[in-house]
Protein backbone atom coordinates (compact mmCIF):
# COMPACT_ATOMS: atom_id res chain seq x y z
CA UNK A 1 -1.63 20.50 -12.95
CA UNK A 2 -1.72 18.88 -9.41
CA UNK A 3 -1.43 15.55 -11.03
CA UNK A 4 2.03 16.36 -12.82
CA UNK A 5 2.87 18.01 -9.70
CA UNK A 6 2.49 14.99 -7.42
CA UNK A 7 5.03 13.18 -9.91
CA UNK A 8 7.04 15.90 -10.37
CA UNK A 9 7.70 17.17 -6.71
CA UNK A 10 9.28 14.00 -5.74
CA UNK A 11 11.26 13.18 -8.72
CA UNK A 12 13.03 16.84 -8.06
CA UNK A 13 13.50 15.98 -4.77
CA UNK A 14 15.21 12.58 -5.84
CA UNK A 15 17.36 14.56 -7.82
CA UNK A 16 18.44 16.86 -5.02
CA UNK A 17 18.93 14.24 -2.85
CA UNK A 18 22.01 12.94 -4.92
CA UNK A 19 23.90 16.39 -4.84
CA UNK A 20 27.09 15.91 -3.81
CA UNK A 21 28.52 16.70 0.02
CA UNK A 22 23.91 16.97 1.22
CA UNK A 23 24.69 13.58 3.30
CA UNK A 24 23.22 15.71 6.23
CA UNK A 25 19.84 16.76 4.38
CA UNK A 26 18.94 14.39 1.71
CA UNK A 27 16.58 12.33 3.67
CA UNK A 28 15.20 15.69 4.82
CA UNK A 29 14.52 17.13 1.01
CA UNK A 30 12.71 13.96 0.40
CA UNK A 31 10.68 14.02 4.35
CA UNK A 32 10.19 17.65 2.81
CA UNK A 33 8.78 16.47 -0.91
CA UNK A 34 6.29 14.00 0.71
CA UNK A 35 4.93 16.23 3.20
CA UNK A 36 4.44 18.68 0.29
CA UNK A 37 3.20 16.14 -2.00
CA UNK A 38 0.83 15.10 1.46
CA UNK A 39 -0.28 18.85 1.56
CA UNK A 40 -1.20 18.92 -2.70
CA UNK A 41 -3.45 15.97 -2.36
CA UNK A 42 -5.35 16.89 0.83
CA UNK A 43 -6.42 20.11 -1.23
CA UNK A 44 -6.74 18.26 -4.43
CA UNK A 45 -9.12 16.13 -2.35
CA UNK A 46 -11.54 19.09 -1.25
CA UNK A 47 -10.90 21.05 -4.82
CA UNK A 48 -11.79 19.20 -7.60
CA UNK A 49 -9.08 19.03 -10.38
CA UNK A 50 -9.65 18.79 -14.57
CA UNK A 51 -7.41 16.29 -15.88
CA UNK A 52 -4.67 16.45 -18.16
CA UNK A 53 -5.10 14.73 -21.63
CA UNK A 54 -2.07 15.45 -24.06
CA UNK A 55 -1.71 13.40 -27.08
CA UNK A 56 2.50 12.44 -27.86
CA UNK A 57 2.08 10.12 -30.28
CA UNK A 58 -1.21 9.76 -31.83
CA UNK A 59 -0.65 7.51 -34.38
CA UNK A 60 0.91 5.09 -31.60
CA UNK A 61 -1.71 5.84 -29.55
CA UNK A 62 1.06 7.51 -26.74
CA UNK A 63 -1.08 10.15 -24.45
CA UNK A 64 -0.09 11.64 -21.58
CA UNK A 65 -3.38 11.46 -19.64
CA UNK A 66 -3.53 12.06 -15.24
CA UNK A 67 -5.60 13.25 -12.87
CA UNK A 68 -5.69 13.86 -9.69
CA UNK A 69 -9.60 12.30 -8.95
CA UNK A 70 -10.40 11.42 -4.90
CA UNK A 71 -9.39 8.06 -5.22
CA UNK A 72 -5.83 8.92 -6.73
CA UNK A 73 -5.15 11.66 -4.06
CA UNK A 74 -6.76 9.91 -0.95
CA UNK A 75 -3.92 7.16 -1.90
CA UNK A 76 -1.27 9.44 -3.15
CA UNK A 77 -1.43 11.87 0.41
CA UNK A 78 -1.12 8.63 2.68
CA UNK A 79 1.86 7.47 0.44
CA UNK A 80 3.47 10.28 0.61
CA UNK A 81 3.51 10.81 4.62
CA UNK A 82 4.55 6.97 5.01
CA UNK A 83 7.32 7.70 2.76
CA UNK A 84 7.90 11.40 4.39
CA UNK A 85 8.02 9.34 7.78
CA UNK A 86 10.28 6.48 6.69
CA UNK A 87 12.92 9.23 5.28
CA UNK A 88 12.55 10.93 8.35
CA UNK A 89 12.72 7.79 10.46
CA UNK A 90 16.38 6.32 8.80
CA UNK A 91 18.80 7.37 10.97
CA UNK A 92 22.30 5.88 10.34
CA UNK A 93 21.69 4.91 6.74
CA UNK A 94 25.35 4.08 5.02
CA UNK A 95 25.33 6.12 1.50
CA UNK A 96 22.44 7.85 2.75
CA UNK A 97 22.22 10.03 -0.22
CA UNK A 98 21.60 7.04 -2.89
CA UNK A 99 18.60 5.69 -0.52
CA UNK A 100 17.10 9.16 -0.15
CA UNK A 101 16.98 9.45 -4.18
CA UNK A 102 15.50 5.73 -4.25
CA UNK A 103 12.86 6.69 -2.18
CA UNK A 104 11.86 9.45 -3.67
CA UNK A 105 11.72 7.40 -7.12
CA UNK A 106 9.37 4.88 -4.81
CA UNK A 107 7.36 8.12 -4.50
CA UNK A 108 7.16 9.25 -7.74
CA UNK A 109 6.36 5.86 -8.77
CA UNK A 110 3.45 5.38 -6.86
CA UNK A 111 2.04 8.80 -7.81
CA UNK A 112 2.64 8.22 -10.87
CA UNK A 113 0.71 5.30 -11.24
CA UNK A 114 -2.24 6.21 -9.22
CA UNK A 115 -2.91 9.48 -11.25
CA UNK A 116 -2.24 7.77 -14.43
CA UNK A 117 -5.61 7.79 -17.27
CA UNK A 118 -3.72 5.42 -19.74
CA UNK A 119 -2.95 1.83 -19.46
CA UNK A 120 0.56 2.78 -21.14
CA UNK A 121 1.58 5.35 -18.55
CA UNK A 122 0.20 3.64 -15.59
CA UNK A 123 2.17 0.54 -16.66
CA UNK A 124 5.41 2.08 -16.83
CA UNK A 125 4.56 3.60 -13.12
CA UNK A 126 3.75 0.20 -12.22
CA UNK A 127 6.70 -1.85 -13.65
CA UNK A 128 9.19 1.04 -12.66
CA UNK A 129 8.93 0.78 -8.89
CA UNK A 130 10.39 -2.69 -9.31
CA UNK A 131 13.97 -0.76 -9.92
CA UNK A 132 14.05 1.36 -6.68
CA UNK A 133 12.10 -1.22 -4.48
CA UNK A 134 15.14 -3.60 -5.58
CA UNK A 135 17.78 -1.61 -5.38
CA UNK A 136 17.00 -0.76 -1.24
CA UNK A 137 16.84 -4.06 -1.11
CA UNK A 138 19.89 -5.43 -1.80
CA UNK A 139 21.56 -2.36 -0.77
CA UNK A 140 20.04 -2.00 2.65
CA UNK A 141 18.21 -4.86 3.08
CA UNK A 142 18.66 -8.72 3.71
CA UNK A 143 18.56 -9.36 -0.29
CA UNK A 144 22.13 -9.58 -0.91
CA UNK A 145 23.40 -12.17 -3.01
CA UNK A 146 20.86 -11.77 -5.82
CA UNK A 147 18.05 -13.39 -3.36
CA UNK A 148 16.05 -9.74 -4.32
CA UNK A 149 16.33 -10.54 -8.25
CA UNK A 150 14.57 -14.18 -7.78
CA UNK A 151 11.59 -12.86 -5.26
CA UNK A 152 10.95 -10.33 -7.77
CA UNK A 153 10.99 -12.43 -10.31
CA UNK A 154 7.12 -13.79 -10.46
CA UNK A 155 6.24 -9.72 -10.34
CA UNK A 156 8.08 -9.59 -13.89
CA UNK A 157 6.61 -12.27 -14.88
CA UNK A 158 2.99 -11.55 -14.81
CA UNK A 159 3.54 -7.57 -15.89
CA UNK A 160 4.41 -8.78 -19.21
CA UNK A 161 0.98 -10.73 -19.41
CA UNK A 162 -0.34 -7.14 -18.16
CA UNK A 163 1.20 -5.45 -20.55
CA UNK A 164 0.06 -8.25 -23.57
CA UNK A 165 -3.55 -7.32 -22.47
CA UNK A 166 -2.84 -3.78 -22.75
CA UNK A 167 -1.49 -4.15 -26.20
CA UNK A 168 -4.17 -6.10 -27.38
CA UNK A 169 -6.85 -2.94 -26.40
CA UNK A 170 -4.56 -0.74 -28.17
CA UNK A 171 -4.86 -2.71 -30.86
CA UNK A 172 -8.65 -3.56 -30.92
CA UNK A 173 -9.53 -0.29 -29.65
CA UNK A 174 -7.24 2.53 -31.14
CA UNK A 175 -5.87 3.76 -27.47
CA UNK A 176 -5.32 3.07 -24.15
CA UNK A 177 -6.79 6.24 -22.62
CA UNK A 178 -8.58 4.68 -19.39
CA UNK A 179 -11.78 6.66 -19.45
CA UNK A 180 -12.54 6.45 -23.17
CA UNK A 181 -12.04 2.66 -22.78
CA UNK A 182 -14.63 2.80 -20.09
CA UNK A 183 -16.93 4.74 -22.24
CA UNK A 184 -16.52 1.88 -25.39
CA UNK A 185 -16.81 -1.73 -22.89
CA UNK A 186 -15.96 -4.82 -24.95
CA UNK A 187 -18.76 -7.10 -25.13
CA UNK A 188 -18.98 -9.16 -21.81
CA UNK A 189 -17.62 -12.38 -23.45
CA UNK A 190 -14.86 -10.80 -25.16
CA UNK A 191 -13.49 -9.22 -21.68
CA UNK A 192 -12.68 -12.63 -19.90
CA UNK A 193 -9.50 -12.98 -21.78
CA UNK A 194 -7.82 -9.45 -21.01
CA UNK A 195 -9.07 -9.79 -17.19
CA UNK A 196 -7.45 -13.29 -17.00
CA UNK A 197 -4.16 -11.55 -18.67
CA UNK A 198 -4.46 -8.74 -16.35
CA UNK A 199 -5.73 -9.76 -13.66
CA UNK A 200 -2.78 -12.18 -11.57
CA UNK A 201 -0.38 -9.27 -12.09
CA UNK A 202 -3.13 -6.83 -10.06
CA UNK A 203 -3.91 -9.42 -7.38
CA UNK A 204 0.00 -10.61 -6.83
CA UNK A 205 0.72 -6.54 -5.70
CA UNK A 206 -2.01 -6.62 -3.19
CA UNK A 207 -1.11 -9.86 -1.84
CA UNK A 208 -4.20 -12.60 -2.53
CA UNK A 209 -3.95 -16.09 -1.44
CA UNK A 210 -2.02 -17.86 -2.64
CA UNK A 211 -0.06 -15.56 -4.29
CA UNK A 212 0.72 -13.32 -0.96
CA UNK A 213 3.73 -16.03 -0.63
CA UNK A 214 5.87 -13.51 -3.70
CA UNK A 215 5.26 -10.54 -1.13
CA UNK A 216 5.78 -12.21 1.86
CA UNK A 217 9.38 -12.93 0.75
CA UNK A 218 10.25 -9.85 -0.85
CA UNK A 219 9.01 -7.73 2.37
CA UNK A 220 11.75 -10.29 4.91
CA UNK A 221 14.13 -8.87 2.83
CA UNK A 222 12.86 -5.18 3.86
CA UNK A 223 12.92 -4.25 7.17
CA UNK A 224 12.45 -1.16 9.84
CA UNK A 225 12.15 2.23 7.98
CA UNK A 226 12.46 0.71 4.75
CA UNK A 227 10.07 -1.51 4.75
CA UNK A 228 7.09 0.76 5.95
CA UNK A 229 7.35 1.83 2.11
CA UNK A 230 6.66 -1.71 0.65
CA UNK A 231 3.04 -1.86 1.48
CA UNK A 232 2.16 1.42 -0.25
CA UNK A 233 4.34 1.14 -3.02
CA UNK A 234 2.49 -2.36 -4.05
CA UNK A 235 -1.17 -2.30 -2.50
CA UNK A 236 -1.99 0.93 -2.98
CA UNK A 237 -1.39 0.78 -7.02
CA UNK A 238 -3.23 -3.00 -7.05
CA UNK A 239 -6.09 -1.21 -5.70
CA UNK A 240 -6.26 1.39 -7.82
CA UNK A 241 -5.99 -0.65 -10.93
CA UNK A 242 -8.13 -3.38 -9.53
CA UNK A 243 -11.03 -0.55 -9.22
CA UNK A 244 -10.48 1.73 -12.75
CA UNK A 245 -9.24 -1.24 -14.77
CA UNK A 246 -10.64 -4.45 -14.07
CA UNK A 247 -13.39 -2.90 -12.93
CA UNK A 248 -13.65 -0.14 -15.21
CA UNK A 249 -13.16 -2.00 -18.17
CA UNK A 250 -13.74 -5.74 -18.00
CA UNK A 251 -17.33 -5.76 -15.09
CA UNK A 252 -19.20 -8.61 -16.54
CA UNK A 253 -15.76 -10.99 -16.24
CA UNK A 254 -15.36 -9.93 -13.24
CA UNK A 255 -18.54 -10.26 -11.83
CA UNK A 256 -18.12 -13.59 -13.64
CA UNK A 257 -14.71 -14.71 -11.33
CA UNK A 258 -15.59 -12.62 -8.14
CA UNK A 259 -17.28 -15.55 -6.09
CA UNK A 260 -13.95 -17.24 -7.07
CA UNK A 261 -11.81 -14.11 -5.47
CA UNK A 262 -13.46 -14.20 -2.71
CA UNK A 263 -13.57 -17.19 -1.57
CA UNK A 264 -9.34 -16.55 -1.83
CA UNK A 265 -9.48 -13.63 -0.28
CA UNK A 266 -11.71 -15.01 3.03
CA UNK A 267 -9.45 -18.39 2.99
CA UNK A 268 -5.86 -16.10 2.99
CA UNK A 269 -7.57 -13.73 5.89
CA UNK A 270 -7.84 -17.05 8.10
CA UNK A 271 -4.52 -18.73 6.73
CA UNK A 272 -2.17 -15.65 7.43
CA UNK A 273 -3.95 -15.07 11.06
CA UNK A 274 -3.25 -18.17 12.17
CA UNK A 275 0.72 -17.87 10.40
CA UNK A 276 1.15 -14.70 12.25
CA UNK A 277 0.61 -16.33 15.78
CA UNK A 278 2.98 -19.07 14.94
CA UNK A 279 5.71 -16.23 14.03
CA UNK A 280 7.98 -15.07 16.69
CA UNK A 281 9.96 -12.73 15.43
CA UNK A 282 7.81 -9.08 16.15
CA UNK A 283 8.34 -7.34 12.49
CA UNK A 284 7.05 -10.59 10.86
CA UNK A 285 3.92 -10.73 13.26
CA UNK A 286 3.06 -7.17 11.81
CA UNK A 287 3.95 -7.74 8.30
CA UNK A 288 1.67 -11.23 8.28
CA UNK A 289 -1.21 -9.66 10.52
CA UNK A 290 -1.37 -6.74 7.48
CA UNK A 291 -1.35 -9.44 4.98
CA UNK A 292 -4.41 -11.17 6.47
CA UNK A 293 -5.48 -7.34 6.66
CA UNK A 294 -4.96 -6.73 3.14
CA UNK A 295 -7.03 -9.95 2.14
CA UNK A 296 -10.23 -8.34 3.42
CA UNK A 297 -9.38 -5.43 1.06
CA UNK A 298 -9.02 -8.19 -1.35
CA UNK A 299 -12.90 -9.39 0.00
CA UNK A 300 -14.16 -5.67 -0.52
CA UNK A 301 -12.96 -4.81 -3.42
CA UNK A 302 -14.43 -8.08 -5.10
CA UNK A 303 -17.59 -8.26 -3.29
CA UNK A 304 -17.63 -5.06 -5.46
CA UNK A 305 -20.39 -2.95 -4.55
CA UNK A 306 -19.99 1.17 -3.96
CA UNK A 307 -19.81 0.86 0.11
CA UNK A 308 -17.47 -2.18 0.10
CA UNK A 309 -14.63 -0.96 -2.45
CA UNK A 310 -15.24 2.25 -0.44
CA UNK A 311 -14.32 0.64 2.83
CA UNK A 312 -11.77 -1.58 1.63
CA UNK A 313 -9.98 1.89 0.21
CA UNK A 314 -10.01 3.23 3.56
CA UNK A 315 -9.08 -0.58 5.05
CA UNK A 316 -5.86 -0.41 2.59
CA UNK A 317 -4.88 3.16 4.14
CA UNK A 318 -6.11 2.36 7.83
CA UNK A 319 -3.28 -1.00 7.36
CA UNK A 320 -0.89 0.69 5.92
CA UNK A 321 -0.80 3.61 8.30
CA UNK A 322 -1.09 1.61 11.54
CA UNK A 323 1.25 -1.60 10.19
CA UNK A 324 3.47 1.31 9.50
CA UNK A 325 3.85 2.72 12.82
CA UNK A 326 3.91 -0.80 14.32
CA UNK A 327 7.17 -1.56 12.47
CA UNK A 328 8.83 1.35 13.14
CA UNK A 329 8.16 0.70 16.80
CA UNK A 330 9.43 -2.78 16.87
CA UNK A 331 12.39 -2.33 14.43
CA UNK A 332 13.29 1.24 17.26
CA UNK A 333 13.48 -1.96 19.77
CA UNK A 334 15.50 -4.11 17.61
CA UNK A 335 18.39 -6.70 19.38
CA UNK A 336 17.25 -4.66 22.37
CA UNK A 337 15.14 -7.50 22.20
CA UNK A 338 12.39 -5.69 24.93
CA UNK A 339 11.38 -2.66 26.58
CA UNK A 340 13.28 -3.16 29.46
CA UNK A 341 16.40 -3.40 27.50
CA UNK A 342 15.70 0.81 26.66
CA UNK A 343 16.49 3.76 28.81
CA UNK A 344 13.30 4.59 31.17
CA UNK A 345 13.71 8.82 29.55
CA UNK A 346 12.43 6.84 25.96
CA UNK A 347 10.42 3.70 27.15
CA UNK A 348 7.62 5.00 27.97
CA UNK A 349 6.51 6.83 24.61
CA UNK A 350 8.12 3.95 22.57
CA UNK A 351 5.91 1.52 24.79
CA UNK A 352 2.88 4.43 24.02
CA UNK A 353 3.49 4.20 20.53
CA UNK A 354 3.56 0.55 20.21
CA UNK A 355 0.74 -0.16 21.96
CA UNK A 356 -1.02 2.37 19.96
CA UNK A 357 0.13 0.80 16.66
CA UNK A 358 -0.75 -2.58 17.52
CA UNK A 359 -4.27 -1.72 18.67
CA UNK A 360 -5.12 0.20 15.98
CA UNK A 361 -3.78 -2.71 13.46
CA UNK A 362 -6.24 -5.26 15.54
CA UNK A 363 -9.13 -2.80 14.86
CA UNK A 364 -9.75 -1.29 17.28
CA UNK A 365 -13.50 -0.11 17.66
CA UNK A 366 -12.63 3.77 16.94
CA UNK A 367 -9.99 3.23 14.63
CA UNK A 368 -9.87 3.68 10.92
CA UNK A 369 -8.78 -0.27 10.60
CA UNK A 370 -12.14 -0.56 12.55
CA UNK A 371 -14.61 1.60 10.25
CA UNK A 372 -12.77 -0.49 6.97
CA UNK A 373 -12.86 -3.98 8.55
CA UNK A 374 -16.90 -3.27 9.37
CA UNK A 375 -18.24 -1.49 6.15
CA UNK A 376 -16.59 -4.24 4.14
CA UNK A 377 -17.75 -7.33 6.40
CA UNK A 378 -21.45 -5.91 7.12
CA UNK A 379 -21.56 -5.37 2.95
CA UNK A 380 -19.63 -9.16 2.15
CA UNK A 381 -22.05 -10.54 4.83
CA UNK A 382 -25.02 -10.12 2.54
CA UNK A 383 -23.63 -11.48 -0.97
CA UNK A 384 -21.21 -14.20 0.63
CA UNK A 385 -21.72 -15.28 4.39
CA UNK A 386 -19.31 -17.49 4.28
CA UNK A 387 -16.61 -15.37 3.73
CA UNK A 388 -17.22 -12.80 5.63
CA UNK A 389 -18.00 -15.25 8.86
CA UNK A 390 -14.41 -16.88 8.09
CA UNK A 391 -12.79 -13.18 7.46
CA UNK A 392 -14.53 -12.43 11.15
CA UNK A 393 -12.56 -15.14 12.73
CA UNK A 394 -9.54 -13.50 11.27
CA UNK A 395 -9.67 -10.87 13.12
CA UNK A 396 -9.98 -12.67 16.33
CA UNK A 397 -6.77 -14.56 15.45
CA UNK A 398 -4.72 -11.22 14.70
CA UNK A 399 -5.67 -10.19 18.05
CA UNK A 400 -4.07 -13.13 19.73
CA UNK A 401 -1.07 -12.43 17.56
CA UNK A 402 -0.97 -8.81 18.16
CA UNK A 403 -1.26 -9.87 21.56
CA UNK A 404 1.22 -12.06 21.65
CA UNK A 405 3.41 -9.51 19.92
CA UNK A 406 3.13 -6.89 22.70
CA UNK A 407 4.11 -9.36 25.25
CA UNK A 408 7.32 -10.13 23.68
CA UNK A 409 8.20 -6.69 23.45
CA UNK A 410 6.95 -5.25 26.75
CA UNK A 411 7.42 -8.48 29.00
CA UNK A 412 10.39 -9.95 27.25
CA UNK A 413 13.93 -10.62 27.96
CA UNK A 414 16.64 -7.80 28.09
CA UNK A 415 20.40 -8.07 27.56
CA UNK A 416 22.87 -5.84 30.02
CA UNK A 417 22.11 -2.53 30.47
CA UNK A 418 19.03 -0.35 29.36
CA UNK A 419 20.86 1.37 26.44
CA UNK A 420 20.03 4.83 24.49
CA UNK A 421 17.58 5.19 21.31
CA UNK A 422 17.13 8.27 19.45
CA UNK A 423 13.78 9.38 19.80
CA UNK A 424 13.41 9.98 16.15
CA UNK A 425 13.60 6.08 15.67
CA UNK A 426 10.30 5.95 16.68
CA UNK A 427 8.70 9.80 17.03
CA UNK A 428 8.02 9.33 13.51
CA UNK A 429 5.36 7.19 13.73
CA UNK A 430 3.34 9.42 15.97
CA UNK A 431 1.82 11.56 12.57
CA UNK A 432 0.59 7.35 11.35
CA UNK A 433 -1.17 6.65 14.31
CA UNK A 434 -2.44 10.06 14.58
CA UNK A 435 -4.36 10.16 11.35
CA UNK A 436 -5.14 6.28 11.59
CA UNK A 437 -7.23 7.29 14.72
CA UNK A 438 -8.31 11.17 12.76
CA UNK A 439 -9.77 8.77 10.22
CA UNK A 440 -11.48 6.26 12.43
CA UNK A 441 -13.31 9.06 14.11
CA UNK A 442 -14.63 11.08 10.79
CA UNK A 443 -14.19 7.92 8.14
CA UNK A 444 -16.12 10.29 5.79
CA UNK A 445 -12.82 12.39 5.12
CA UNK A 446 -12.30 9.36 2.77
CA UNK A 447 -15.44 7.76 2.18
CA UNK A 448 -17.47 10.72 1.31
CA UNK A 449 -15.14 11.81 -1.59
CA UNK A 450 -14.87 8.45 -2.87
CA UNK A 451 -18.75 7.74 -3.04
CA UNK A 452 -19.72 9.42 -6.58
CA UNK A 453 -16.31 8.28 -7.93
CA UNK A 454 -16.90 4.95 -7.25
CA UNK A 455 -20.65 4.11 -8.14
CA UNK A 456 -19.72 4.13 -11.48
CA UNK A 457 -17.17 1.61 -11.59
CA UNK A 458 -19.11 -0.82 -8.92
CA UNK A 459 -20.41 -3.96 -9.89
CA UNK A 460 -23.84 -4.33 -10.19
């Protein structure tokens, strides 16, 4: 019941968001509809839910299967307050209506997929975000000119290999109901051929090297508010899938390519470090410091044992929580270009809130980014040094950048006058950093209910 809620609650909310003469409260109704949606899954996460199996078309194999297990509503309750705090955060949005409604469909979209038990239902989830996550784009973005069509191009692409594989089980198999594919495993040599159809489309959401280039371009064209949503809307999914599916289903071919993904995955942690202190421009520091982030989920979730996909789950919320926060704090700044170019009333808890942000996205020892980054390096350490010793250097290279970054902001130039902000431009990321530090002091609220739901689908 939860599970249909979690889908439901937003796509109402997207709905009453487009009622005519709201302007003044549709970004509220859907700040409202993730903070409810928030509230569902953090009691779907302490009381356990059954899930919902209903056959539509049997002979087609059509179920509608969800459920709200830990993993689903640890991911789902994090989306849903980054996207209750970017609706909240939008001030001054032309057509304001419209982008309330396409946000809530981002919502519903990622719920949707990450309480989805069938391949068939989580694809259309997965492929249907593309719509929305355009649309703000080249609406409110920098896309215009068709520039969003061609960066999301490559995404297209590769979902119709996913959804070849996902035909083929249907057809071999009889259904694509998740769990009672995991109970019937394909024979370890016939499951490298699905996994290598299924498998680019997973990694290009989350952002592995080299393919992190498709997301890199696709978030420039989403900035400030908006683009706090991006992160969620793609990793959080990838993750999901990369643990139930490819895990789930296909272990022995992945076991098979794993030192392969990790190797990637410790290569683009180094690679995007070192790009983000090149950048100069303070939203693209944050966005390419969580990429280099999101390529040690990447090395968790392949190293692939219970305690590293574990960590890298809570990594994946720790980044997107803190990167979050960051960007709403350096897009509130803006052509301000500094600090000192603000009113001294505001400064000071912008300046709080940045630093805050920043630190916490560096890893701060306390930090949820800090419990991730350490369960999944001490775990890597033992199957592939390497890696992990090159993903360790990472880190110290995002702290020069984030560095680097605060000094622009704080230190930097101002033009004229210190002007006005509204408070709310940057207030709203004070419930991010809040639980990004909650979860680095008790990382059990996550890692505890993801423990039993997770051995079985670890590597061995």
């Amino acid at each position: 019941m939860i599970a249909s809620l979690l889908v439901a609650i937003p796509l109402a909310a997207a709905f009453l968001a487009l009622v005519p003469r709201t302007e003044r409260l549709a970004r509220w109704v859907v700040a409202g509809a993730g903070g409810l949606c928030a509230i569902l899954a953090a009691y779907a996460a302490f009381v356990p839910q059954e899930p919902t199996r209903i056959a539509l078309v049997p002979t087609l194999a059509l179920t509608y299967a969800v459920s709200a297990d830990p993993l689903a509503v640890v991911l789902v309750g994090v989306a849903a307050l980054v996207v209750a705090v970017a609706a909240a955060a939008s001030t001054r949005v032309p057509d304001v209506r419209l982008y309330a409604a396409l946000l809530a469909l981002v919502l519903a979209c990622i719920d949707g997929a990450l309480v989805a038990r069938d391949l068939l239902l989580f694809l259309f989830w997965w492929e249907l975000v593309l719509v929305p996550i355009a649309l703000l784009a080249e609406r409110w973005g920098t896309g215009r000119g068709g520039g969003t069509t061609r960066d999301l191009a490559p995404f297209v692409v590769l979902d119709s290999l996913l959804f070849t594989a996902i035909a083929s089980l249907a057809a071999i198999r009889g259904t694509t109901d998740i769990d009672t594919l995991a109970a019937l495993p394909l024979a370890p040599a016939a499951q490298t051929l699905p996994l290598a159809l299924m498998l680019p489309a997973l990694v290009a959401r989350l952002g592995l090297f080299p393919l992190q280039v498709w997301t890199d371009a696709l978030g420039a064209r989403i900035r400030g508010a908006l683009g706090i949503v991006l992160l969620p809307a793609f990793s959080f999914a990838a993750v999901a899938a990369i643990i139930r599916i490819a895990g789930g289903l296909f272990p022995s071919a992945l076991a098979a390519a794993a030192p392969v993904l990790v190797a990637l995955a410790s290569v683009g942690c180094l690679s995007a470090a070192l790009v983000a202190v090149a950048r100069e421009d303070g939203q693209g520091i944050v966005r390419t410091i969580a990429t280099s982030r999101l390529e040690l989920v990447a090395l968790g979730l392949f190293t692939a044992t219970a305690a590293s996909i574990a960590g890298a789950v809570l990594l994946v919320i720790a980044v997107a929580l803190s990167a979050a926060a960051a960007e709403l704090a350096v897009a509130a700044v803006g052509s301000r270009v500094s600090l000192r170019s603000i009113g001294p009333p505001v400064r000071s808890g912008l300046a709080g809130v940045l630093t805050a942000a920043v630190a916490l996205l560096m890893a701060l020892p306390g930090s949820a980014d800090f419990a991730g980054t350490l369960t999944v390096l001490v775990v890597a350490y033992e199957r592939y040094p390497i890696a992990a010793v090159l993903a360790t250097l990472s880190l110290l290279v995002t702290a020069v950048a984030g560095l680097t970054l605060l000094r622009h902001v704080v230190h930097g130039p101002h033009i004229g006058e210190p002007t006005r902000l509204p408070v709310l431009r940057y207030a709203a990321a004070a419930p991010l950093v809040a639980l990004a530090l909650v979860l680095g002091i008790a990382p059990a609220l996550v890692t505890e209910r993801l423990a039993l739901d997770l051995i079985g689908v670890a590597l061995r």
